[in-house]
C-alpha atoms as a PDB file:
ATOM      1  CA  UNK A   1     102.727  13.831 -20.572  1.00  0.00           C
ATOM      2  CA  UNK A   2     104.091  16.053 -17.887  1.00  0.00           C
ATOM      3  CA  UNK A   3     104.008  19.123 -20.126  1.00  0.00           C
ATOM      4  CA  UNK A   4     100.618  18.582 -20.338  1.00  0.00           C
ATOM      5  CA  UNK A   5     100.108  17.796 -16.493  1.00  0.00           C
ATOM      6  CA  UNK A   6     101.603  21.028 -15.713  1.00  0.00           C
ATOM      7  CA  UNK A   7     100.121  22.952 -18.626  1.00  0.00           C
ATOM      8  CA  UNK A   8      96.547  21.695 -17.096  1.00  0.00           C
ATOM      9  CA  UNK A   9      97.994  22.021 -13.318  1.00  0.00           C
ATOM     10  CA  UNK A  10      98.752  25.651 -14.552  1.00  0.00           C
ATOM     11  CA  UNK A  11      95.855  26.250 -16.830  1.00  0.00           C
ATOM     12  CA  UNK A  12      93.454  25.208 -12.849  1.00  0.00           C
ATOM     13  CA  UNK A  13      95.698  27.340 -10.500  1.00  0.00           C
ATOM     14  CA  UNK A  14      94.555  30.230 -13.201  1.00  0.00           C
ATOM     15  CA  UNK A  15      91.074  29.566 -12.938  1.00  0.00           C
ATOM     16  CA  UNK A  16      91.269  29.640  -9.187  1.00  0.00           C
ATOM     17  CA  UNK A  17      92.849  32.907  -8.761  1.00  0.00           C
ATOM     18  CA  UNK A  18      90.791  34.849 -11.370  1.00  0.00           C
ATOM     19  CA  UNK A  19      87.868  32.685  -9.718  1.00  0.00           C
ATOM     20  CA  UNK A  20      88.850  34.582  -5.981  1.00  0.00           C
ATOM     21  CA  UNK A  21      90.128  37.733  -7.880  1.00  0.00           C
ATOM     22  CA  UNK A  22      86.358  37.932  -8.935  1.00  0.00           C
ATOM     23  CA  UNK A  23      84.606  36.770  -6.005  1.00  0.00           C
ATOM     24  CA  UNK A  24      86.427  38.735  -3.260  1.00  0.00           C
ATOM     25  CA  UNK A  25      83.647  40.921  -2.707  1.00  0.00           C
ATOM     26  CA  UNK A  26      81.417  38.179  -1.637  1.00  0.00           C
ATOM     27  CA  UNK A  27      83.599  36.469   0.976  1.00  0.00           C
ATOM     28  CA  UNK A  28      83.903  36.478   4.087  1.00  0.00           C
ATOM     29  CA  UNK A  29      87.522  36.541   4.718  1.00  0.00           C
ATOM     30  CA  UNK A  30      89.691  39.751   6.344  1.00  0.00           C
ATOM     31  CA  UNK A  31      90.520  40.482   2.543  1.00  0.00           C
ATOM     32  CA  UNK A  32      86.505  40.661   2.659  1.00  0.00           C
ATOM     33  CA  UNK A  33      86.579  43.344   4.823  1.00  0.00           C
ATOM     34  CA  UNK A  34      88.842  45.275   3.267  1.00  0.00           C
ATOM     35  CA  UNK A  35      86.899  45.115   0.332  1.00  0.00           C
ATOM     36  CA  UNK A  36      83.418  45.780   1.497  1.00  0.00           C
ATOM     37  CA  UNK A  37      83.762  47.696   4.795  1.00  0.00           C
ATOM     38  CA  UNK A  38      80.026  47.813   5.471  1.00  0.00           C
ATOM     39  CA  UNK A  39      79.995  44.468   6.687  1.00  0.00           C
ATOM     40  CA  UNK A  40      79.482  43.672  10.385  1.00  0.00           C
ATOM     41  CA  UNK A  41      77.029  44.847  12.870  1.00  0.00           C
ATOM     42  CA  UNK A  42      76.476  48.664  13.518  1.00  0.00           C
ATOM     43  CA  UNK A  43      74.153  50.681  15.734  1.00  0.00           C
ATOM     44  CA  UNK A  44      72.741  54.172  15.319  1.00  0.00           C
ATOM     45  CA  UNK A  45      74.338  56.832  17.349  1.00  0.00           C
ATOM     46  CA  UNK A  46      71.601  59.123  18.167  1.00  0.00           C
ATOM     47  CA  UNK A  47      73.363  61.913  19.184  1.00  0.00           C
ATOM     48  CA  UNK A  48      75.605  62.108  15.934  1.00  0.00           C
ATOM     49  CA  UNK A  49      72.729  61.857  13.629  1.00  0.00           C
ATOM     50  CA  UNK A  50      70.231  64.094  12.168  1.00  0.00           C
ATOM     51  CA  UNK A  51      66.780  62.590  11.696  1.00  0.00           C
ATOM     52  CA  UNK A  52      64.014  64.498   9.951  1.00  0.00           C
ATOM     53  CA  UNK A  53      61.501  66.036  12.617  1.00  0.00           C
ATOM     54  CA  UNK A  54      58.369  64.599   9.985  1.00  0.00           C
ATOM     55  CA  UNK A  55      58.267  61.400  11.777  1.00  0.00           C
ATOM     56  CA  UNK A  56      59.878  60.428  15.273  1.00  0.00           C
ATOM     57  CA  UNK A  57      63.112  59.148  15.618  1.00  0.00           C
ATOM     58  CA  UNK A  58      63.436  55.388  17.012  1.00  0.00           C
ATOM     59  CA  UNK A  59      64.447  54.540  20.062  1.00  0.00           C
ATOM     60  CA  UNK A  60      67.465  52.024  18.534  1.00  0.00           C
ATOM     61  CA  UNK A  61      68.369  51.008  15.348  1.00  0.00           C
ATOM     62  CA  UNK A  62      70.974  47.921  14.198  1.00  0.00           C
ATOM     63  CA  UNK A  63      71.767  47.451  10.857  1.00  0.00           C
ATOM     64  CA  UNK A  64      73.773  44.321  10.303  1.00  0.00           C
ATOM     65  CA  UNK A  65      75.902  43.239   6.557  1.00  0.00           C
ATOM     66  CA  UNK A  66      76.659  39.724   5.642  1.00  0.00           C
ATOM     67  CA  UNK A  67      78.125  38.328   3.195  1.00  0.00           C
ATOM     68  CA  UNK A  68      76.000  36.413   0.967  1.00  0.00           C
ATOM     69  CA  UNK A  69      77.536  34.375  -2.588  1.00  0.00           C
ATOM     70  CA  UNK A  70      75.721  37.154  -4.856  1.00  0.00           C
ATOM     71  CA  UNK A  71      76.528  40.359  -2.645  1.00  0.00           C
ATOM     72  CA  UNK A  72      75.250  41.385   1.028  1.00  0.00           C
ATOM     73  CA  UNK A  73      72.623  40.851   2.761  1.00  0.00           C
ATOM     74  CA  UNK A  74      71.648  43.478   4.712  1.00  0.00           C
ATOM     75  CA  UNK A  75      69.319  42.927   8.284  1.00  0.00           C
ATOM     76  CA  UNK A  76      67.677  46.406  10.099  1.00  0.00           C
ATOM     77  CA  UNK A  77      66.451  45.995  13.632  1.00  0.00           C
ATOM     78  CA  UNK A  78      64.961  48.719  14.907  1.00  0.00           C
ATOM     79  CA  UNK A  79      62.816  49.895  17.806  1.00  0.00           C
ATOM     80  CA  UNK A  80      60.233  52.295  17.337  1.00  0.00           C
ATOM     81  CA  UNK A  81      59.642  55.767  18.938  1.00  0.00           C
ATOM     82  CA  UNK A  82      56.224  53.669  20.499  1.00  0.00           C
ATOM     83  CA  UNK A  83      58.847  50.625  21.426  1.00  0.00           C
ATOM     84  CA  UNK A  84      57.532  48.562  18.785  1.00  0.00           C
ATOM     85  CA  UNK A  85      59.938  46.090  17.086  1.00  0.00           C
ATOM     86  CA  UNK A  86      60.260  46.675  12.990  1.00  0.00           C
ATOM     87  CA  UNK A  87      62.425  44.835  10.930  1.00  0.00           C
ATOM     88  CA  UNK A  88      63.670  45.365   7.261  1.00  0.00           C
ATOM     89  CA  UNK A  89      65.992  42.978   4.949  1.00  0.00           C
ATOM     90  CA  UNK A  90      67.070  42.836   1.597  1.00  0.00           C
ATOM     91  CA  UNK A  91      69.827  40.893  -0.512  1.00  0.00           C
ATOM     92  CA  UNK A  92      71.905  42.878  -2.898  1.00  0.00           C
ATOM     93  CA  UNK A  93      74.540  43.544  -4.938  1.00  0.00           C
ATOM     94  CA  UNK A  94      76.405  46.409  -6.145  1.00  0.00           C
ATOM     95  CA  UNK A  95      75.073  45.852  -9.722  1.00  0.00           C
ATOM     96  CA  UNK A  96      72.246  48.391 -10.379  1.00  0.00           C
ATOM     97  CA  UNK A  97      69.560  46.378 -10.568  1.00  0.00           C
ATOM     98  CA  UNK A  98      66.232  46.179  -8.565  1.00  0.00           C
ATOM     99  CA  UNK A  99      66.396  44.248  -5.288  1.00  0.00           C
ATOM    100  CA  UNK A 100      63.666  43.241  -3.425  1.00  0.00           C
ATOM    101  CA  UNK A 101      63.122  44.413   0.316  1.00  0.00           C
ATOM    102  CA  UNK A 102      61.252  42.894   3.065  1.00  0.00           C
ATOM    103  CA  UNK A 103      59.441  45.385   5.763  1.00  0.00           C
ATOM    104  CA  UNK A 104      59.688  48.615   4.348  1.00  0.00           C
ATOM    105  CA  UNK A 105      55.982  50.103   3.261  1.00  0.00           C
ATOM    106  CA  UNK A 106      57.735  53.032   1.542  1.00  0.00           C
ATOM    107  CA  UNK A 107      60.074  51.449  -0.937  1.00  0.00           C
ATOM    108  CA  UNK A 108      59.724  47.727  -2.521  1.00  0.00           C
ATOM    109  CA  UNK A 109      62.737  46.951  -4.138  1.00  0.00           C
ATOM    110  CA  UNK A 110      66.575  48.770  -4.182  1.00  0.00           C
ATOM    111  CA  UNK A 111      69.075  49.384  -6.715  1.00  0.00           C
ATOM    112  CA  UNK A 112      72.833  49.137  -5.181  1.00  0.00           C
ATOM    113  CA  UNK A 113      75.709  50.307  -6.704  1.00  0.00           C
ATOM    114  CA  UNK A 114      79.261  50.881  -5.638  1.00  0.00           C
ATOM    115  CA  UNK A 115      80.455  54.444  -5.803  1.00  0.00           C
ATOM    116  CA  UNK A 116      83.918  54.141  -4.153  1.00  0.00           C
ATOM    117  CA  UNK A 117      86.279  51.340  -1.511  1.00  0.00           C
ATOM    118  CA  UNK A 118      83.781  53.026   1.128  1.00  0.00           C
ATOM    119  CA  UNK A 119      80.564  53.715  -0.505  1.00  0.00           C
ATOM    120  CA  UNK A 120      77.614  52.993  -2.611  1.00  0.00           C
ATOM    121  CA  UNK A 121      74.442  54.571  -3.603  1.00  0.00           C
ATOM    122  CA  UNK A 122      70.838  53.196  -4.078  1.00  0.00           C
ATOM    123  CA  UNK A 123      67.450  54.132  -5.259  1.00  0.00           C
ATOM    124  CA  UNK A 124      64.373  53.766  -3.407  1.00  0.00           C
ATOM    125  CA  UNK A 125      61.946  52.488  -5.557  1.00  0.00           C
ATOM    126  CA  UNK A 126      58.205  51.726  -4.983  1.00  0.00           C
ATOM    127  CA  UNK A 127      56.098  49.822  -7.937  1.00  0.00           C
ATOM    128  CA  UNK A 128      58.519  50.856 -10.190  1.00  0.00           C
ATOM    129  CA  UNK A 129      59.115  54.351  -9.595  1.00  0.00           C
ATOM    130  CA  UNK A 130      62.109  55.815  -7.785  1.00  0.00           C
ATOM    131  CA  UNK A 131      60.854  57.686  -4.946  1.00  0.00           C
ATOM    132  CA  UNK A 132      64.121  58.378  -3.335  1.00  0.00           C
ATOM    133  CA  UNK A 133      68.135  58.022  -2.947  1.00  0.00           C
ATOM    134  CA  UNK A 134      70.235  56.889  -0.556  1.00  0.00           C
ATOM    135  CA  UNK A 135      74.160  57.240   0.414  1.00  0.00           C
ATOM    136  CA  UNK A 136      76.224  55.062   2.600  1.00  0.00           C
ATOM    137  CA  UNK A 137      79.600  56.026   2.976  1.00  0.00           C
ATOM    138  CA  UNK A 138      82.096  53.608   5.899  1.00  0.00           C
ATOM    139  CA  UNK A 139      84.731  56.034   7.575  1.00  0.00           C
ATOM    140  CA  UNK A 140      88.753  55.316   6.412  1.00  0.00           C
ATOM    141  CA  UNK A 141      89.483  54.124   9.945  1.00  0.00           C
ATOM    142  CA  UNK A 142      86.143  51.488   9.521  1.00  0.00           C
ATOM    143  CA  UNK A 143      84.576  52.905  12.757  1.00  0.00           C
ATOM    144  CA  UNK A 144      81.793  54.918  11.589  1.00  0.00           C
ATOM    145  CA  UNK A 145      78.979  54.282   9.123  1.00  0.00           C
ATOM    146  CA  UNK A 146      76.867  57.537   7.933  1.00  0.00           C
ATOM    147  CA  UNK A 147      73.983  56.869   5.465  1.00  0.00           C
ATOM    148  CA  UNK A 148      72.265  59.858   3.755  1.00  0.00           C
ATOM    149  CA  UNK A 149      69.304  59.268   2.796  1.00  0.00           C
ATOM    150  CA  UNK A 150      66.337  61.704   0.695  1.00  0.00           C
ATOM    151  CA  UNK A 151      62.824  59.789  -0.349  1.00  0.00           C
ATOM    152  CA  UNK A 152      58.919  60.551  -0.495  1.00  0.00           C
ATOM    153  CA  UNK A 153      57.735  58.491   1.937  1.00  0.00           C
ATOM    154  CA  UNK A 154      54.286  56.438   1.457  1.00  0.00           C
ATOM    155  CA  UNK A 155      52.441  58.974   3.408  1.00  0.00           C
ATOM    156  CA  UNK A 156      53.821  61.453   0.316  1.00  0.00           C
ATOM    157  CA  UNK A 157      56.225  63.380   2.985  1.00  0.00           C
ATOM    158  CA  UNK A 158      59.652  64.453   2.119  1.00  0.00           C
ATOM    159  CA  UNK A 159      62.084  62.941   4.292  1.00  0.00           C
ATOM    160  CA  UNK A 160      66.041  63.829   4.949  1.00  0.00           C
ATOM    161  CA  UNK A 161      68.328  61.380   6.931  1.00  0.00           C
ATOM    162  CA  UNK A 162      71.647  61.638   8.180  1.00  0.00           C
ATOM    163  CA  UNK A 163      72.024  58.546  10.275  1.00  0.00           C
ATOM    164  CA  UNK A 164      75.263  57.687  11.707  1.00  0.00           C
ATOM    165  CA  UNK A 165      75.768  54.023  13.295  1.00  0.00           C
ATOM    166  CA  UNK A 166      78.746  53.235  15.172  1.00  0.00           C
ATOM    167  CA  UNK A 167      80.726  49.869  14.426  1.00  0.00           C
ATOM    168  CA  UNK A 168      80.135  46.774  17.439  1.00  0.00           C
END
């Protein structure tokens, strides 16, 4: 009886660390961070980044990624070049598939997937159709956060980012 005790004691302790093995990306521990670098609160650095001259840049912009128990969840505050509020969200994860997003009239849904410790790469896509890419890549020392991005905006303009945010 306390073969099998064990055995079963054994056969739990298993489950439990395949269970967190599997699930580290998700949580929201320091081994978290480690993991999935982009999480935390990060504001755009004007100065470093290159914004296309099509549209004007905004004032402020404050992306924050969460944790969520499927993947991230990803919140955009930003103030526009008139100083009008305009937020975006979307939950994700690094799977491929489409993802819906909230407040964007460009794209309606994203595709996430994990290129590297530090980076990932998504599609823009709007009823269906890709209409763009984008690259985030978090720097080795955590502090910097540059995201690339290339679409065809609703307005059917061709627009190149290089954002850089700045870890809070």
């Amino acid at each position: 009886m306390k073969f099998r005790s064990t055995l079963v004691a054994a056969a739990l302790l298993n489950a439990v660390l395949v269970t967190s093995l599997t699930m580290a990306p998700v949580m929201t521990t320091g081994a978290e961070m480690a993991l999935d670098p982009a999480i935390g609160t990060w504001s755009l650095n004007l100065n470093k980044s290159k914004l296309d001259a099509s549209s004007p840049a905004p004032k402020s912009s404050v992306r924050t990624y969460s944790a969520t128990p499927d993947g991230l969840k990803v919140v955009i505050h930003s103030v526009t070049a008139t100083g009008e509020p305009h937020d975006m969200s979307s939950s994700f994860s690094y799977d491929g598939r489409q993802h819906p997003v909230t407040g964007s009239e460009d794209y309606d849904t994203i595709a996430v997937t994990r290129t590297g410790a530090n980076e990932s790469k998504s599609e823009f896509i709007k009823g269906g159709k890709v209409i763009g890419h984008l690259t985030r890549s978090v720097s080795g020392d955590g502090k910097t956060m540059t995201v690339t991005s290339d679409l065809t905006n609703a307005k059917g303009t061709k627009v190149h980012d290089v954002a850089v945010f700045d870890r809070q």
